[in-house]
Every structure is written in structure tokens, then in C-alpha cells.
C-alpha atoms as a PDB file:
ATOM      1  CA  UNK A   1     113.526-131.747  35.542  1.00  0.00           C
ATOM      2  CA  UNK A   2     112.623-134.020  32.444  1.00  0.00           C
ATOM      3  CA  UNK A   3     113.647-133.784  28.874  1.00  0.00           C
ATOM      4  CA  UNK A   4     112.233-135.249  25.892  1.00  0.00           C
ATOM      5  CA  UNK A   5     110.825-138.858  26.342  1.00  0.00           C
ATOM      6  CA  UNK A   6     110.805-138.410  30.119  1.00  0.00           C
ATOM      7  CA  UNK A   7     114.299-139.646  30.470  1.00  0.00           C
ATOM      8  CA  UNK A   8     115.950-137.185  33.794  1.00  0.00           C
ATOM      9  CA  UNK A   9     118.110-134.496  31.975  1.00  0.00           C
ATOM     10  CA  UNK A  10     121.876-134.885  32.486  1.00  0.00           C
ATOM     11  CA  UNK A  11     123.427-132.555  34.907  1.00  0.00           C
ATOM     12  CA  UNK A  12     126.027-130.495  33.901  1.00  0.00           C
ATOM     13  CA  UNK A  13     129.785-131.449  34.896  1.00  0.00           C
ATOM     14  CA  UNK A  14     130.975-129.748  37.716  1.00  0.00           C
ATOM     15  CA  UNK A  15     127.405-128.892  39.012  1.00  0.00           C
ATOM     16  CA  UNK A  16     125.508-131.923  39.667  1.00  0.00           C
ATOM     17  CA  UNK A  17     124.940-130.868  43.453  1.00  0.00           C
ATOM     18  CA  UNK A  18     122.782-127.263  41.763  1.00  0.00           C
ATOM     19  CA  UNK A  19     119.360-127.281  41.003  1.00  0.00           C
ATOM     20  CA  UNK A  20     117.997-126.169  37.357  1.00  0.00           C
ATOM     21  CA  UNK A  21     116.575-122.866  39.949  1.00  0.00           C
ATOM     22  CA  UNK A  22     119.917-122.548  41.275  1.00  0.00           C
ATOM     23  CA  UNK A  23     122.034-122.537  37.722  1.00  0.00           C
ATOM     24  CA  UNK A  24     119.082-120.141  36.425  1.00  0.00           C
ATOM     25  CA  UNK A  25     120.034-117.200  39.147  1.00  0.00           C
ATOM     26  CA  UNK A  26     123.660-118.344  38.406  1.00  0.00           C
ATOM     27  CA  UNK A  27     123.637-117.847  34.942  1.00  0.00           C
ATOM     28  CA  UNK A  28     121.845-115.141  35.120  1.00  0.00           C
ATOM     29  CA  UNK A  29     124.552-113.368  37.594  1.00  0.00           C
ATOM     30  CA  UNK A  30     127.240-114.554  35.398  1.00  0.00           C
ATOM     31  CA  UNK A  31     125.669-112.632  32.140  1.00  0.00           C
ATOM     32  CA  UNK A  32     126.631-109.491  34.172  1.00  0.00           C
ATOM     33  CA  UNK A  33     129.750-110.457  35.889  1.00  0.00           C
ATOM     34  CA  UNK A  34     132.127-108.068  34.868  1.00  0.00           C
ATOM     35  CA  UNK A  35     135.371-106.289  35.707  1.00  0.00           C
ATOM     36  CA  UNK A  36     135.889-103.448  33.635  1.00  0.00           C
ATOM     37  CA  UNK A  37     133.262-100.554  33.064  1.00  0.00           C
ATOM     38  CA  UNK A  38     133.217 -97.471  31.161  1.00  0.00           C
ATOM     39  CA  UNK A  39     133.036 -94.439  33.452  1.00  0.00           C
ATOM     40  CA  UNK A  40     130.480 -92.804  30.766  1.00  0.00           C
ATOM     41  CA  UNK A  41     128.288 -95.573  30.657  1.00  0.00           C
ATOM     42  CA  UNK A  42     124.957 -94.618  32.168  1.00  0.00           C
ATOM     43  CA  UNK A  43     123.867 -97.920  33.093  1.00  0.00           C
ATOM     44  CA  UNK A  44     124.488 -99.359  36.798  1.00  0.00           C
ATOM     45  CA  UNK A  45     127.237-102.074  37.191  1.00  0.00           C
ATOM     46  CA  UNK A  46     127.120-105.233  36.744  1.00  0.00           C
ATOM     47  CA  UNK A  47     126.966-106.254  40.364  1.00  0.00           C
ATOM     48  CA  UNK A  48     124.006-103.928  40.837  1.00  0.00           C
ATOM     49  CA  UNK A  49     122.113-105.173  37.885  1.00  0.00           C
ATOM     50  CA  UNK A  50     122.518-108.981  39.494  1.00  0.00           C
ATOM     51  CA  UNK A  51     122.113-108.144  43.202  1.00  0.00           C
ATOM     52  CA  UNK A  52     119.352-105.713  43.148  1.00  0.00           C
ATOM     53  CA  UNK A  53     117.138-107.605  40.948  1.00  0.00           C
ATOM     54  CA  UNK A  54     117.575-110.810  42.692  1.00  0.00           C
ATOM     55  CA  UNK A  55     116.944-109.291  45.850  1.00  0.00           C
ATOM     56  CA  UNK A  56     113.688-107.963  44.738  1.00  0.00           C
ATOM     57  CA  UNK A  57     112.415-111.339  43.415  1.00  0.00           C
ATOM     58  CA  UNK A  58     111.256-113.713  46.351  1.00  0.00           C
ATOM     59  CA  UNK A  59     111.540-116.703  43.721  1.00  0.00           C
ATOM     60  CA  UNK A  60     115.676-115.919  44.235  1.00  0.00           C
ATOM     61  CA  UNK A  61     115.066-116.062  48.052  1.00  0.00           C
ATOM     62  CA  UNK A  62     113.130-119.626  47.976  1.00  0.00           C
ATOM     63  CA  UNK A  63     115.605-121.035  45.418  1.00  0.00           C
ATOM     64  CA  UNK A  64     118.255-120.473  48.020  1.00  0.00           C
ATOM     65  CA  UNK A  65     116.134-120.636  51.446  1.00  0.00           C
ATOM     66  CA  UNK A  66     117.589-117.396  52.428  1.00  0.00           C
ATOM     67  CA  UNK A  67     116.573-116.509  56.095  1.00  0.00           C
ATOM     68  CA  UNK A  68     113.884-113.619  56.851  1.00  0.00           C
ATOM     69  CA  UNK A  69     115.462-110.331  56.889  1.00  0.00           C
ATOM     70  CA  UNK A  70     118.868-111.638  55.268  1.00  0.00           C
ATOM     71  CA  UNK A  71     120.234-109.104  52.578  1.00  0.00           C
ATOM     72  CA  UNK A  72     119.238-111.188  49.981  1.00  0.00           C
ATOM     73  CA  UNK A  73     115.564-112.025  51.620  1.00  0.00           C
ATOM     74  CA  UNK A  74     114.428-108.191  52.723  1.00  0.00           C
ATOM     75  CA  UNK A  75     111.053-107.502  53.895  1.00  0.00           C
ATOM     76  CA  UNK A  76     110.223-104.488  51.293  1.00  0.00           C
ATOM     77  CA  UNK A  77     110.620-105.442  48.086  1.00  0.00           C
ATOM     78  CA  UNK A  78     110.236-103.367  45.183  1.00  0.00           C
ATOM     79  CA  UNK A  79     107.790-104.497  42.329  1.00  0.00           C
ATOM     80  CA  UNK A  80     107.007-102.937  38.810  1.00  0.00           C
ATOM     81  CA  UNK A  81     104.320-105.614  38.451  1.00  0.00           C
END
């Protein structure tokens, strides 16, 4: 990935060995990471709102060469688009 000027973009400290794709899905998991929920909250969990979605998007699959038919690589995916 380049930045201005074409100069490579620094990797972050700590995760030099991810790819921009990788920390993307990881951030992205992270925004929902949570411990604590509010039984009257109507929204799904945390965990659900990470795994689900990234199991449903076959970019998440390629990022991470996950294997045909692995939970995170299913054959059925579900698609609004």
C-alpha cells in the first residue's frame, strides 16, 4: 500500500507481519469486541455482529485464505446486495 508521494506506508508497531486487508477485518472486529451487554438491548452481541458478517463476505475469506467449507469460508452465503 502507498501513501502520499509513493513512499511504502509505515507499518504499524507490533503488526508489521498483517496486511492493510488483514488490520481492516481486525479493526473492524475490535469496534465490537465487547464484554458486557445490556440484557434489554435488542441488538445481537458483539461477537455476532463481527462473526456473522465476516462470514458472509468472501473478501474476509480471501484476506485470510480460509479453506472451502471452513466456518469462516461456508458455501451459502447470505447477501442483501
Amino acid at each position: 500500500m502507498a501513501s502520499r508521494g509513493d513512499a511504502p506506508e509505515p507499518a504499524l508497531p507490533g503488526f508489521e507481519e498483517f496486511t492493510p486487508e488483514e488490520l481492516f477485518f481486525m479493526t473492524y472486529a475490535n469496534t465490537w469486541c465487547n464484554g458486557l451487554r445490556n440484557p434489554n438491548d435488542e441488538h445481537p452481541p458483539g461477537e455476532t455482529r463481527s462473526k456473522v458478517v465476516s462470514q458472509n463476505m468472501k473478501e474476509f475469506s480471501k484476506t485470510f485464505a480460509c479453506p472451502k467449507k471452513a466456518p469462516m469460508n461456508p458455501d451459502e452465503r447470505c447477501s442483501i446486495w
